[in-house]
Protein backbone atom coordinates (compact mmCIF):
# COMPACT_ATOMS: atom_id res chain seq x y z
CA UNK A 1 116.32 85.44 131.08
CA UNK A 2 114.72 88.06 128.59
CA UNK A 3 111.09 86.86 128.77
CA UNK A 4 109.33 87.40 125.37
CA UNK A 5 105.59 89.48 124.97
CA UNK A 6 103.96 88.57 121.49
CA UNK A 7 101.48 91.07 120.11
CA UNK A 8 99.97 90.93 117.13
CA UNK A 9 100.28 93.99 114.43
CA UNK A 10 97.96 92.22 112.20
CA UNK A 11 95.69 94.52 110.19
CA UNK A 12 92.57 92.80 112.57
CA UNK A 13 94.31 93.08 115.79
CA UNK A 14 95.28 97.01 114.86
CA UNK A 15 91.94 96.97 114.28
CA UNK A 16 90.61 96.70 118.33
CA UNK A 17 93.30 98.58 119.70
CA UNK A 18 96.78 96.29 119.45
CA UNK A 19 98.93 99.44 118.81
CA UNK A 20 97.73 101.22 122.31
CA UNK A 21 98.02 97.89 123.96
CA UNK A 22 102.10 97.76 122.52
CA UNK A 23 102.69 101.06 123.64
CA UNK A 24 101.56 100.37 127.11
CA UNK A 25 103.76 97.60 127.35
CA UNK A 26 106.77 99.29 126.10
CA UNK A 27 105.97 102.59 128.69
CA UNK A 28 105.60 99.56 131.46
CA UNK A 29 108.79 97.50 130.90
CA UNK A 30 110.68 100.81 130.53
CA UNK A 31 109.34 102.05 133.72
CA UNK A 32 109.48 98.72 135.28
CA UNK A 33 113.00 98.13 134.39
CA UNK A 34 111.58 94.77 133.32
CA UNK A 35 114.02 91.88 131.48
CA UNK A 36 111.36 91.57 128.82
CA UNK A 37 111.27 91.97 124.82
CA UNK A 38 107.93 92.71 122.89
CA UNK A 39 107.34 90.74 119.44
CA UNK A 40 105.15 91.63 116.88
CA UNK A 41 103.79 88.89 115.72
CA UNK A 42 100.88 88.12 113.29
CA UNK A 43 97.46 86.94 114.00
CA UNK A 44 96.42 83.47 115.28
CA UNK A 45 93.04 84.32 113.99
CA UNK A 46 91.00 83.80 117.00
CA UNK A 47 89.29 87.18 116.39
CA UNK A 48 87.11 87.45 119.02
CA UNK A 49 89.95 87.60 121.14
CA UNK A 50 92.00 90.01 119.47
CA UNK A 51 94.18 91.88 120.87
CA UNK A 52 95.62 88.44 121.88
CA UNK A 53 98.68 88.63 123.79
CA UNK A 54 101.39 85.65 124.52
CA UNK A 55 104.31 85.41 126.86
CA UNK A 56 106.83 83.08 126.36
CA UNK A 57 107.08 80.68 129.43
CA UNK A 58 109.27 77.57 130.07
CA UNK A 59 105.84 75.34 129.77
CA UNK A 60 105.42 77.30 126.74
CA UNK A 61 103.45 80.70 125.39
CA UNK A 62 100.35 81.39 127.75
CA UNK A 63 97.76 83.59 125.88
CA UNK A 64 95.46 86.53 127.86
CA UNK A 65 92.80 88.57 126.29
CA UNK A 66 90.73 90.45 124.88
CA UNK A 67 93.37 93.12 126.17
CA UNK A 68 93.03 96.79 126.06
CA UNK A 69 95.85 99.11 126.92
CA UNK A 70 94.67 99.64 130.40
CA UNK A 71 94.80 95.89 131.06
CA UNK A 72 98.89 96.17 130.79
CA UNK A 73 99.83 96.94 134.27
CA UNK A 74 97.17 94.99 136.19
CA UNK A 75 98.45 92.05 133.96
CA UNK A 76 102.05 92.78 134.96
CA UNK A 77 101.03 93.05 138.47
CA UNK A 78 99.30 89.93 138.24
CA UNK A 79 102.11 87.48 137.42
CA UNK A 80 101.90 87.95 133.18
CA UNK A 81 105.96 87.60 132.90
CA UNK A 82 105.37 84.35 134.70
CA UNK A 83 102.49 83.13 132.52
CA UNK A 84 100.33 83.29 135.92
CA UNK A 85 96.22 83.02 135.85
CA UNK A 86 94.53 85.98 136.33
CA UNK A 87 91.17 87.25 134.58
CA UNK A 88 92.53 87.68 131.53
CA UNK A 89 94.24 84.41 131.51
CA UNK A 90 93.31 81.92 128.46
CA UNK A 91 95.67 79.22 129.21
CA UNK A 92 98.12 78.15 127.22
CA UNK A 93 98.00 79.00 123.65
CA UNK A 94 98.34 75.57 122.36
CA UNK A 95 95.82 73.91 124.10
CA UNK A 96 92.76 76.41 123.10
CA UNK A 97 89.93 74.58 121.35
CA UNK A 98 89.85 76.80 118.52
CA UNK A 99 93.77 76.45 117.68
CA UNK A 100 94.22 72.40 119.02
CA UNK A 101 91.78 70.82 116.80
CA UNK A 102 93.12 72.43 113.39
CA UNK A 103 95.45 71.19 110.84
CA UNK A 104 97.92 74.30 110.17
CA UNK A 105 100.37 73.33 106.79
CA UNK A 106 100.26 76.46 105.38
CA UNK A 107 99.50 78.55 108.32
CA UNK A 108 102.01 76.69 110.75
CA UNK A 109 104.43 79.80 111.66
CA UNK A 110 101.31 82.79 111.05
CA UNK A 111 100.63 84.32 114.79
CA UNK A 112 104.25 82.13 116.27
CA UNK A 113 106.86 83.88 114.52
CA UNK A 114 108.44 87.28 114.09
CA UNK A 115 107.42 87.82 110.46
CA UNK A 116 109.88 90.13 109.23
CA UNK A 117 112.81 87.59 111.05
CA UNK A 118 114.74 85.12 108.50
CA UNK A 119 115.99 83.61 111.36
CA UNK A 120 112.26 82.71 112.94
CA UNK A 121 111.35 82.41 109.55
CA UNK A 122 114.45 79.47 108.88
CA UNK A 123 113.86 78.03 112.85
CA UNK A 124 110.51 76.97 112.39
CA UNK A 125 110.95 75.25 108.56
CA UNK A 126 110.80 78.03 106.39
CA UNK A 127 113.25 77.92 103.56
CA UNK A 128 113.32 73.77 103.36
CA UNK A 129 110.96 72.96 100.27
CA UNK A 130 113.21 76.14 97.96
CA UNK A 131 116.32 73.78 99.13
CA UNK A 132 114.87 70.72 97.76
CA UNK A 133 113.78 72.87 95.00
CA UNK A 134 116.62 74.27 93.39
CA UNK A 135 117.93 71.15 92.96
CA UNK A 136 115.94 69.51 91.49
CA UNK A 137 114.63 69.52 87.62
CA UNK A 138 112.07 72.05 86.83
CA UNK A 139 109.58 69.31 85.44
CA UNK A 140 110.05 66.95 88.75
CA UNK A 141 108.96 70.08 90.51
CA UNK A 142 105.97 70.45 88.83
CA UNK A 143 105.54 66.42 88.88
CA UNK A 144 105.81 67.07 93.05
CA UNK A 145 103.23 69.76 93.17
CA UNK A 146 100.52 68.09 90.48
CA UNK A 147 100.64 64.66 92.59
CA UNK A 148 100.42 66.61 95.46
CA UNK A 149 96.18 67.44 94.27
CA UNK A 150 96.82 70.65 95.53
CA UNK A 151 94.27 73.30 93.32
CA UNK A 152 93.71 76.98 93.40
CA UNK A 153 92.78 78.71 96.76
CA UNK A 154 91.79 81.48 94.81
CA UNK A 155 88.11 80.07 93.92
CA UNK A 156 88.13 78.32 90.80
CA UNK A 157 89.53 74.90 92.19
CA UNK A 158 92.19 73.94 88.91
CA UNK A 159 94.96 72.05 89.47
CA UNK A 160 97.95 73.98 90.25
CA UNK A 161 100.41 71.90 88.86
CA UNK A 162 98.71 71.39 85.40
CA UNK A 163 98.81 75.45 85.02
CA UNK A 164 102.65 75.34 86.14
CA UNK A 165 103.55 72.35 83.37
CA UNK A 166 101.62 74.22 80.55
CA UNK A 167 103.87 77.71 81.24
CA UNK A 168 106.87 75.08 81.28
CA UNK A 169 106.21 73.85 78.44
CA UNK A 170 105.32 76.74 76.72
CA UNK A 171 107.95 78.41 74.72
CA UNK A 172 109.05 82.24 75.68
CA UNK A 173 112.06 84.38 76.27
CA UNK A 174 110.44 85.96 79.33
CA UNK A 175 107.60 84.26 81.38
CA UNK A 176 106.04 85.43 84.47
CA UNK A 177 104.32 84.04 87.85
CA UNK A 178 101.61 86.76 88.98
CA UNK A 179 100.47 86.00 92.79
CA UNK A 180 96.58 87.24 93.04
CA UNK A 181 96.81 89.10 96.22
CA UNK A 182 93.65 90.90 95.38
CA UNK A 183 91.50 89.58 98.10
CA UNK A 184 88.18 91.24 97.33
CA UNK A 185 85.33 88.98 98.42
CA UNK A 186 83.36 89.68 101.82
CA UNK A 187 84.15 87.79 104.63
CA UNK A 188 88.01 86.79 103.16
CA UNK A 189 91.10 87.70 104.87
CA UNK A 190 93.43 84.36 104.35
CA UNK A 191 95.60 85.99 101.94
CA UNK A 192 95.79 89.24 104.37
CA UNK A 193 96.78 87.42 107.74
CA UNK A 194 99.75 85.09 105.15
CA UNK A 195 101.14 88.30 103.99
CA UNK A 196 101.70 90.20 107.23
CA UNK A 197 101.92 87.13 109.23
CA UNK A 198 104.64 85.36 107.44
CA UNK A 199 105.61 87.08 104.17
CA UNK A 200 108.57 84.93 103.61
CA UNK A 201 106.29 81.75 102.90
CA UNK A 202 104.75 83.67 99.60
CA UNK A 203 107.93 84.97 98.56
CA UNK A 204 109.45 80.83 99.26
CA UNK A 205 106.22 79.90 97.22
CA UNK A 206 106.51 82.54 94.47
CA UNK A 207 110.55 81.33 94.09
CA UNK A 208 109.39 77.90 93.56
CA UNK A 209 107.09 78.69 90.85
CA UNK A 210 109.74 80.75 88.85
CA UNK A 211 112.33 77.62 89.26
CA UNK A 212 109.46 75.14 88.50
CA UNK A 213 108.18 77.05 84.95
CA UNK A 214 111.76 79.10 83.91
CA UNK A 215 110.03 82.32 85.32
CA UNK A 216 112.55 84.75 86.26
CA UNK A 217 110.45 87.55 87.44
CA UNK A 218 107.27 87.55 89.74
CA UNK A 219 104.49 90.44 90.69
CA UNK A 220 102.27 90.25 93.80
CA UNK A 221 99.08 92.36 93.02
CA UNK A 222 98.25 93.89 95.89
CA UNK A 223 94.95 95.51 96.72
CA UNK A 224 95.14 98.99 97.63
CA UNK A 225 92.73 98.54 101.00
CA UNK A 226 95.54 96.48 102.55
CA UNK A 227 98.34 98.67 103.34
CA UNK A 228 100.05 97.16 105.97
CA UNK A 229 100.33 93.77 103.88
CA UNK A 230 101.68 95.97 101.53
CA UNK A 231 104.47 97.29 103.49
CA UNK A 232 105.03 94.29 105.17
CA UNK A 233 105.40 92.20 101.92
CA UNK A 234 107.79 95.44 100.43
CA UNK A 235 110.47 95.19 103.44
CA UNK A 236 110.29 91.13 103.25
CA UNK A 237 111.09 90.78 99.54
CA UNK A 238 113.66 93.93 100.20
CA UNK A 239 115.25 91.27 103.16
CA UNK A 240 114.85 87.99 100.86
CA UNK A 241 116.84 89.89 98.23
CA UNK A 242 119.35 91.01 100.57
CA UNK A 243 120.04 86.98 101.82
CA UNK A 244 120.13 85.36 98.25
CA UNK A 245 116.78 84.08 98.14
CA UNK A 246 115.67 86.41 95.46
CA UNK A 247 118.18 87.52 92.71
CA UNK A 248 120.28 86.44 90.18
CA UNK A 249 121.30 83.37 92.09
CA UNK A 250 118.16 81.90 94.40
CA UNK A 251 119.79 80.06 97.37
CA UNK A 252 123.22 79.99 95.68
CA UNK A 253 121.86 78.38 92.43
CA UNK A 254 122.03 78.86 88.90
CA UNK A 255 118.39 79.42 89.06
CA UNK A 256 117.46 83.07 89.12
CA UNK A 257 113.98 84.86 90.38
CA UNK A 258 113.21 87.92 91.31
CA UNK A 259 109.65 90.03 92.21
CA UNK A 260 107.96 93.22 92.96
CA UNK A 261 104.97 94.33 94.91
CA UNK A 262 102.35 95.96 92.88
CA UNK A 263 98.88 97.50 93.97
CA UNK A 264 95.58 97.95 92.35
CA UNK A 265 93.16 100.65 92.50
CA UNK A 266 90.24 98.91 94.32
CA UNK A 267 88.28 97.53 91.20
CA UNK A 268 86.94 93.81 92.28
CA UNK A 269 86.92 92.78 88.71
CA UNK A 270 90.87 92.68 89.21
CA UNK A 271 90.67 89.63 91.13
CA UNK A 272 89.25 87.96 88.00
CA UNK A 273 93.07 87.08 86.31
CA UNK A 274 93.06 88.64 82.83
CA UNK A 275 91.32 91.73 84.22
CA UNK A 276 94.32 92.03 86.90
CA UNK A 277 96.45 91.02 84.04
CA UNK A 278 95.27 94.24 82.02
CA UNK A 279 95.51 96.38 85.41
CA UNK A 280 99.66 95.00 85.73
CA UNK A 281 100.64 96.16 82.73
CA UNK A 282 99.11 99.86 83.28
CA UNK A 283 95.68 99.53 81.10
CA UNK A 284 92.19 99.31 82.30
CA UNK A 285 90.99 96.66 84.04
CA UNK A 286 88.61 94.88 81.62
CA UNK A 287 88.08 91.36 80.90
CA UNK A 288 90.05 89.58 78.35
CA UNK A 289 88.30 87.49 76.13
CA UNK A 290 89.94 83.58 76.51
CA UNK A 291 91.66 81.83 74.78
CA UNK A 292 94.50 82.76 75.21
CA UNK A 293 95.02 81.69 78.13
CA UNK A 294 97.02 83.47 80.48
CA UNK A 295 99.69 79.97 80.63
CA UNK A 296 100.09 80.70 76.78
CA UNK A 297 99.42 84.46 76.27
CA UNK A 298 99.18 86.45 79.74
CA UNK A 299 101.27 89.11 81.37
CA UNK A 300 103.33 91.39 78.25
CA UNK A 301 102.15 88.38 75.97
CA UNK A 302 104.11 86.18 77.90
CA UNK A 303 103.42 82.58 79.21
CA UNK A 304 102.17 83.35 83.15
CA UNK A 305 101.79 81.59 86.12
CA UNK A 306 98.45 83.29 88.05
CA UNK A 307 97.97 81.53 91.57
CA UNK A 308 96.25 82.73 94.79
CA UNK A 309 97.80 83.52 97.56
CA UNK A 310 97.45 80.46 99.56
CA UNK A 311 98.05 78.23 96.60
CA UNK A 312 101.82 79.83 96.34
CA UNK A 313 101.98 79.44 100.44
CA UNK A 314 101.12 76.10 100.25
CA UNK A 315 103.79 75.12 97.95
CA UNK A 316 106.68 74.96 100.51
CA UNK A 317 105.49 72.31 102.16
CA UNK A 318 104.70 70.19 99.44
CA UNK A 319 108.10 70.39 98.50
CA UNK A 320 109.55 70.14 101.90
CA UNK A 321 107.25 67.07 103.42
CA UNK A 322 106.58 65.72 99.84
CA UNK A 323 103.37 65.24 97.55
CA UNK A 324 102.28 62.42 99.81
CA UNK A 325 102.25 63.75 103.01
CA UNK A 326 100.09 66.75 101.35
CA UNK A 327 97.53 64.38 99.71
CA UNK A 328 96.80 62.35 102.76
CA UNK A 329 94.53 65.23 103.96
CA UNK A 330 91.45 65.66 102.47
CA UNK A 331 88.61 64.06 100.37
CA UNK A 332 87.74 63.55 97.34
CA UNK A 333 89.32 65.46 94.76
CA UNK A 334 89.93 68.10 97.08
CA UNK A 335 93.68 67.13 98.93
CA UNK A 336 95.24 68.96 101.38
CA UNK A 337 93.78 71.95 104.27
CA UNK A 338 91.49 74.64 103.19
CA UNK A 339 92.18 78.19 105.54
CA UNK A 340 88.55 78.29 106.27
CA UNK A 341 87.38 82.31 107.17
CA UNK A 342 84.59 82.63 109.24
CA UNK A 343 82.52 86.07 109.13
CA UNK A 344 79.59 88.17 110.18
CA UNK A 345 76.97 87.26 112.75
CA UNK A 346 79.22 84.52 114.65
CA UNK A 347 79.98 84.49 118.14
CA UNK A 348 83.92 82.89 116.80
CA UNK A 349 85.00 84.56 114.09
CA UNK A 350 88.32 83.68 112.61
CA UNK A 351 90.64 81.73 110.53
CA UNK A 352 90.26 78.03 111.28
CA UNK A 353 92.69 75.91 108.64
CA UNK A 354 91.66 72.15 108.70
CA UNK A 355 91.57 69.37 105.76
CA UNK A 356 88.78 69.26 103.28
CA UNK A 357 85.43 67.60 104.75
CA UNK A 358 84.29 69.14 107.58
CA UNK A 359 80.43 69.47 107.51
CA UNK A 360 78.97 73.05 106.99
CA UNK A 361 77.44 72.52 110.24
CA UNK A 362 80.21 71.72 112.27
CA UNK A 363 81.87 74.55 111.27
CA UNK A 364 79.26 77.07 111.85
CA UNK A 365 77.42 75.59 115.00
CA UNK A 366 80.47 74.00 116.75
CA UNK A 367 83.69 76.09 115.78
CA UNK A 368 81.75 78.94 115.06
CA UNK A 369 79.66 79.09 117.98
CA UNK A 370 76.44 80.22 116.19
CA UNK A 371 75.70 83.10 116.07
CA UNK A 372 76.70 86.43 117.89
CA UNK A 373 73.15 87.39 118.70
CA UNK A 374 72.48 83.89 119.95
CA UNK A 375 69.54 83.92 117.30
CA UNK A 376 68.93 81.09 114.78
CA UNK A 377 71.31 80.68 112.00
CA UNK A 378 69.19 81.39 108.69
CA UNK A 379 71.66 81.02 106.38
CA UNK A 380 75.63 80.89 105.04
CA UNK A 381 77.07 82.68 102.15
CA UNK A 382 80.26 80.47 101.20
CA UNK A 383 82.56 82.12 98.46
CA UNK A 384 82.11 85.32 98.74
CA UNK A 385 79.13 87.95 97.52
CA UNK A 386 79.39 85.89 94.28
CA UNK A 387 78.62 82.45 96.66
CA UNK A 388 75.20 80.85 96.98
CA UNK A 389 73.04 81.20 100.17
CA UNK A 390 72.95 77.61 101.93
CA UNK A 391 69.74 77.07 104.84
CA UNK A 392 70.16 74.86 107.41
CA UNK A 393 68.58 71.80 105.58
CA UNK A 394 72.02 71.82 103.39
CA UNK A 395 74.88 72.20 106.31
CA UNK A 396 75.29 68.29 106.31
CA UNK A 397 77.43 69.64 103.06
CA UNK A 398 81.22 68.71 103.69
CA UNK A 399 83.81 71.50 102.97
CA UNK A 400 84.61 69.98 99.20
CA UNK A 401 84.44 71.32 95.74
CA UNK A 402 83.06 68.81 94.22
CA UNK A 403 80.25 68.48 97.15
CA UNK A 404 79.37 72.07 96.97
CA UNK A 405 79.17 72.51 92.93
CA UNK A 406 76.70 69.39 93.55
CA UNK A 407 74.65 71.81 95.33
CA UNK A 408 75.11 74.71 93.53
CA UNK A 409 77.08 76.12 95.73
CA UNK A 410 80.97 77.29 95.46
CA UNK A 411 83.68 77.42 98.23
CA UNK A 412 85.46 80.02 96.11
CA UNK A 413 87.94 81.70 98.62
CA UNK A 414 86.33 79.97 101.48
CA UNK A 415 84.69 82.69 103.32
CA UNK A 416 82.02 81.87 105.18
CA UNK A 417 79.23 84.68 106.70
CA UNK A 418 76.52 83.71 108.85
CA UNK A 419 72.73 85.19 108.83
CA UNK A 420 70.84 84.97 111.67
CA UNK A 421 66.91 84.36 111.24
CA UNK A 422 66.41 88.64 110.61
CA UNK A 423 68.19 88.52 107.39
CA UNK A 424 66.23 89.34 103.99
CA UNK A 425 66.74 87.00 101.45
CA UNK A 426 65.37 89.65 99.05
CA UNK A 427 67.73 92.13 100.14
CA UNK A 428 70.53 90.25 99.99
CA UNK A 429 69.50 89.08 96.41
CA UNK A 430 69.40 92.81 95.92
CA UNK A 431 72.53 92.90 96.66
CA UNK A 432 74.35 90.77 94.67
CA UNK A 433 72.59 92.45 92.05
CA UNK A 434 73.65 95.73 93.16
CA UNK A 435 77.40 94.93 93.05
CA UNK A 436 77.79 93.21 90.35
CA UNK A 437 76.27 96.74 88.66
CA UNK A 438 79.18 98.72 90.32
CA UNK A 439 81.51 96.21 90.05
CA UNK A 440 81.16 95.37 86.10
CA UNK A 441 84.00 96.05 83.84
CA UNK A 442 81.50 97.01 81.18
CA UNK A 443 82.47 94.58 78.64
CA UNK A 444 80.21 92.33 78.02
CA UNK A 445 76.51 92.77 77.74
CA UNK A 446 74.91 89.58 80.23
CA UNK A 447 77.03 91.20 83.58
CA UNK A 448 76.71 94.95 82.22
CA UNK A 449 72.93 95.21 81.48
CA UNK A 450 71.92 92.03 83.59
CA UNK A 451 72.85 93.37 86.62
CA UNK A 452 71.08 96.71 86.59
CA UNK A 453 67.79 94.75 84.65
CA UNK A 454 68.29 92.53 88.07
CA UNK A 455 68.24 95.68 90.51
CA UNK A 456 65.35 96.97 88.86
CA UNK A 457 63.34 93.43 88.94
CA UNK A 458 64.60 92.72 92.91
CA UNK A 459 62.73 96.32 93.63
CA UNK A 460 59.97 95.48 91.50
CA UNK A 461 59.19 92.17 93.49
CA UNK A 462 59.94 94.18 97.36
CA UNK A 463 57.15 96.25 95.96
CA UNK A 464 54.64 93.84 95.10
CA UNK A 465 54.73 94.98 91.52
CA UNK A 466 53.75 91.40 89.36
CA UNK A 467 55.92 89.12 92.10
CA UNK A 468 55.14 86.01 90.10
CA UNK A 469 56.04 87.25 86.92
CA UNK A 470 59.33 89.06 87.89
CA UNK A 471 60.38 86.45 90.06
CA UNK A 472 60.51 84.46 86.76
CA UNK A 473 62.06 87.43 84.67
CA UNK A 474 64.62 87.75 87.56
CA UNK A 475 65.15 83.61 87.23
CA UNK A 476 65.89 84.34 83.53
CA UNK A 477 68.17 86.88 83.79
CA UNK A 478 70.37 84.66 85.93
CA UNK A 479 70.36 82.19 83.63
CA UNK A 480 71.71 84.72 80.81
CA UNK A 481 74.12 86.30 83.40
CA UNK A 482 75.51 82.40 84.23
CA UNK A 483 76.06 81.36 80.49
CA UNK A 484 76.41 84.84 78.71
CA UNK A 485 79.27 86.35 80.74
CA UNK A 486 82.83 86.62 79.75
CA UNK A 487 83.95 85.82 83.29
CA UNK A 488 82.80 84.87 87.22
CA UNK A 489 81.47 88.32 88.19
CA UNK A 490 78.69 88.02 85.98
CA UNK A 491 78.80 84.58 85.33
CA UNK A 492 78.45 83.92 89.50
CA UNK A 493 76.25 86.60 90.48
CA UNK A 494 73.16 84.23 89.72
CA UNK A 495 74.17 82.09 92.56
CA UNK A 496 73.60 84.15 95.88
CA UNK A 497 70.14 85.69 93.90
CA UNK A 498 69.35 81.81 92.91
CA UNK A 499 70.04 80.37 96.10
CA UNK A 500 68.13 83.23 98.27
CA UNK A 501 65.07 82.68 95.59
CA UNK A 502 65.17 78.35 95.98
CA UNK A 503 65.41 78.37 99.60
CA UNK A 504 64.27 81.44 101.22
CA UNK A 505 60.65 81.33 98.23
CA UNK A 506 58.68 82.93 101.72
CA UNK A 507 61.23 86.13 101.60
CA UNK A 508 60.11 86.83 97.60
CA UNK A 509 56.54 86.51 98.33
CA UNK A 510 54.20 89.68 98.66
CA UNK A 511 53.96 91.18 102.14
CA UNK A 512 50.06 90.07 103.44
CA UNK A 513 47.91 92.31 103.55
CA UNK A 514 46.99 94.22 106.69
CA UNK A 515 43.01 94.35 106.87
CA UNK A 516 41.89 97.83 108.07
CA UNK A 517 40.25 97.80 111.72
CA UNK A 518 36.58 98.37 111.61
């Protein structure tokens, strides 16, 4: 029996080495005459183990790793084609702590199948929720999805099916669903590990939309910095196409939908939706002023769909298991599993997917691990470098949108980066400053001038220069940055710099001085 070898060619895994470690195996089971077939498959997101390789045993797949490439034939040796212990040995996939004790909807196949495969794709439940789909009516689609309570991945938290039923009933000749694939904010890489772990689920999503809203055409905007999602997402739609699911008939149907992969040119303000709307259709990427809203008036004046990545991938199983069986996870008015990221100085970094209300804590202490450097946790940055700065007095928060807004805090994409008890508040503050300067569109005054006024005032504080008074002036300029800007660069900026300045006051203070030896 051909015995299967999973490695990952995730962008993270390629990363550490995965491509050596594939060639090794090849070279060994060629030279080895070995009965043995090598998948690439896409992450499991257990990072710190990456490059994470499975073999498919009768008991089921049996993990080993960290592997380099001159692991491979001491692992053969060892019994690997058997799934036999050995140093290297983790056990058997399913039953590590990291993976057993999550809730994977919309992550269920990433890291298990082959992701360019229809047929893995189709074997582990891909494909079921478009079936229901195209037959049903468009509007008890978009009933399924709002009762559902699933809301946008992306950051802002609105209901997803209240944006689909406004572009249905919208009137147009043409209308549009744009997936934001523009994953910009530090310590994020959900939307990265979907795409070239299992591509088909967007594209299932994406055809869903189009039948739910009368969109016939959809764009994924890509960001440039992710070129093997890129290719990986081109050849999937390219194979979709080819088997009916996109075209002039979806599944067989009179329903049609159809999409391209598009990429942007690095700008962050792009991930903000009429900015990437502007980008699409070949101008600048500036802010549009709203309304119009994009549902009324978005892509070639054109009622538009604009979801997240993970809000489109969560869609086939809300249509396959039903709006129910989606809402019974969560809390709140948060339903369903959030693809939690966790980032930066943690000894387990990775995706961990669970339902909404997990405490801060028990993510970053007990799935997390603390940190890498085994110093204290200082402080988490949750949503990004527009998120607020959370010390340890607030991890009792649970993993809700409601919770965190309550705390002026936002999950946003729901990347999470840990500071251990070196960091500089100040600096970071600086920071935020700093990129909203570079990152600005230019348009409007608050993020344009604010930003640069807030540089200026961070460096005017690290030197001592008037602390109390610029500390204030700095306080102000948030506040005209949070209700002046056209959109969430500017308008979220003031949260990391407010945060860092409410709970980390002994970081803005002047140094003390150092009396002079006599």
């Amino acid at each position: 029996m051909t015995v299967k070898i999973f490695i990952p060619r995730d962008s993270a895994s390629l990363s550490v080495g995965a491509e050596k470690v594939a060639r090794a195996f090849a070279s060994e089971i060629t030279a080895r005459s070995l009965d043995a077939t090598i998948v690439r498959n896409g992450s499991r997101g257990l990072f710190w183990l990456e490059p994470m390789i499975e073999v498919e045993t009768a008991e089921g797949r049996v993990a080993y790793g960290p592997v380099k490439a001159s692991d491979v034939a001491a692992l053969i040796d060892g019994g690997l084609m058997t799934g036999a212990a050995q140093a290297l040995c983790l056990g058997k996939t399913d039953d590590l702590p990291f993976l057993k004790n999550q809730t994977r909807l919309t992550f269920a196949r990433c890291g298990i199948t082959d992701p360019l495969s229809l047929d893995d794709y189709k074997a582990h439940g891909g494909l079921k929720g478009l079936t229901n789909a195209v037959a049903m009516a468009p509007a008890d689609i978009v009933a399924q999805v709002t009762g559902s309570g699933l809301r946008g991945r992306g950051g802002a938290g609105f209901p997803t099916g209240i944006k689909w039923k406004t572009v249905l009933d919208t009137a147009g000749d043409r209308k549009y669903i744009v997936c934001n694939a523009d994953e910009g904010d530090s310590g994020t890489f959900a939307d990265r590990m979907i795409m070239e772990g299992d591509p088909f689920v967007l594209i299932e999503g994406m055809a869903i939309a189009g039948i739910a809203t009368g969109a016939r055409k959809g764009f994924v905007y890509l960001r440039s910095e992710y070129p093997h999602a890129i290719a990986t997402m081109t050849q999937a739609v390219e194979i979709a196409r080819r088997a009916g699911i996109l075209g002039a008939s979806v599944l067989g149907s009179t329903h049609g939908f159809d999409m391209e992969i598009r990429t942007g040119a690095g700008a962050y303000v792009c991930g903000e939706e009429t900015a990437l709307l502007n980008s699409l259709e070949g101008k600048r990427g500036i802010v549009r002023a709203k309304p119009p809203l994009p549902a009324h008036k978005g892509l070639f004046n054109c009622p538009t769909v604009i979801n997240n990545v993970i809000s489109l991938a969560s869609v086939p199983v809300i249509m396959d298991k039903g709006a129910e069986f989606y809402k019974n996870f969560g809390m709140g008015r948060s339903r369903g599993t959030i693809p939690i990221q966790i980032a930066g100085n943690v000894k387990h970094g990775g995706l961990y997917e669970a339902a909404f209300g997990l405490a801060l804590g028990e993510i970053i202490d007990a799935i997390g691990g603390g940190t890498a450097t085994g110093r204290p946790v200082k402080a988490v940055q949750v949503g990004g470098p527009l998120g607020a700065y959370f010390p340890r007095e607030l991890f009792d928060t649970p993993f809700d949108y409601e919770a965190f807004a309550a705390r002026d805090g936002l999950i946003g994409h729901a990347g999470i980066v840990v500071f251990d008890d070196t960091a500089d508040m100040l600096k970071q503050a600086r920071f935020a400053m700093e990129f909203c300067a570079v990152e600005s569109c230019g348009k409007c005054t608050p993020c344009r001038i604010g930003s640069t006024r807030g540089v200026e005032t961070a460096d005017k504080i690290a030197m001592g220069i008037e602390p109390e008074k610029n500390r204030a002036l700095l306080t102000d300029l948030c506040n005209t940055m949070k209700f002046g800007s056209l959109c969430a660069l500017g308008g979220f900026t003031p949260y990391p710099v407010l945060s860092a300045m409410n709970h980390f006051p002994d970081d803005f203070a002047p140094a003390p001085m150092v009396e002079a030896a006599e």
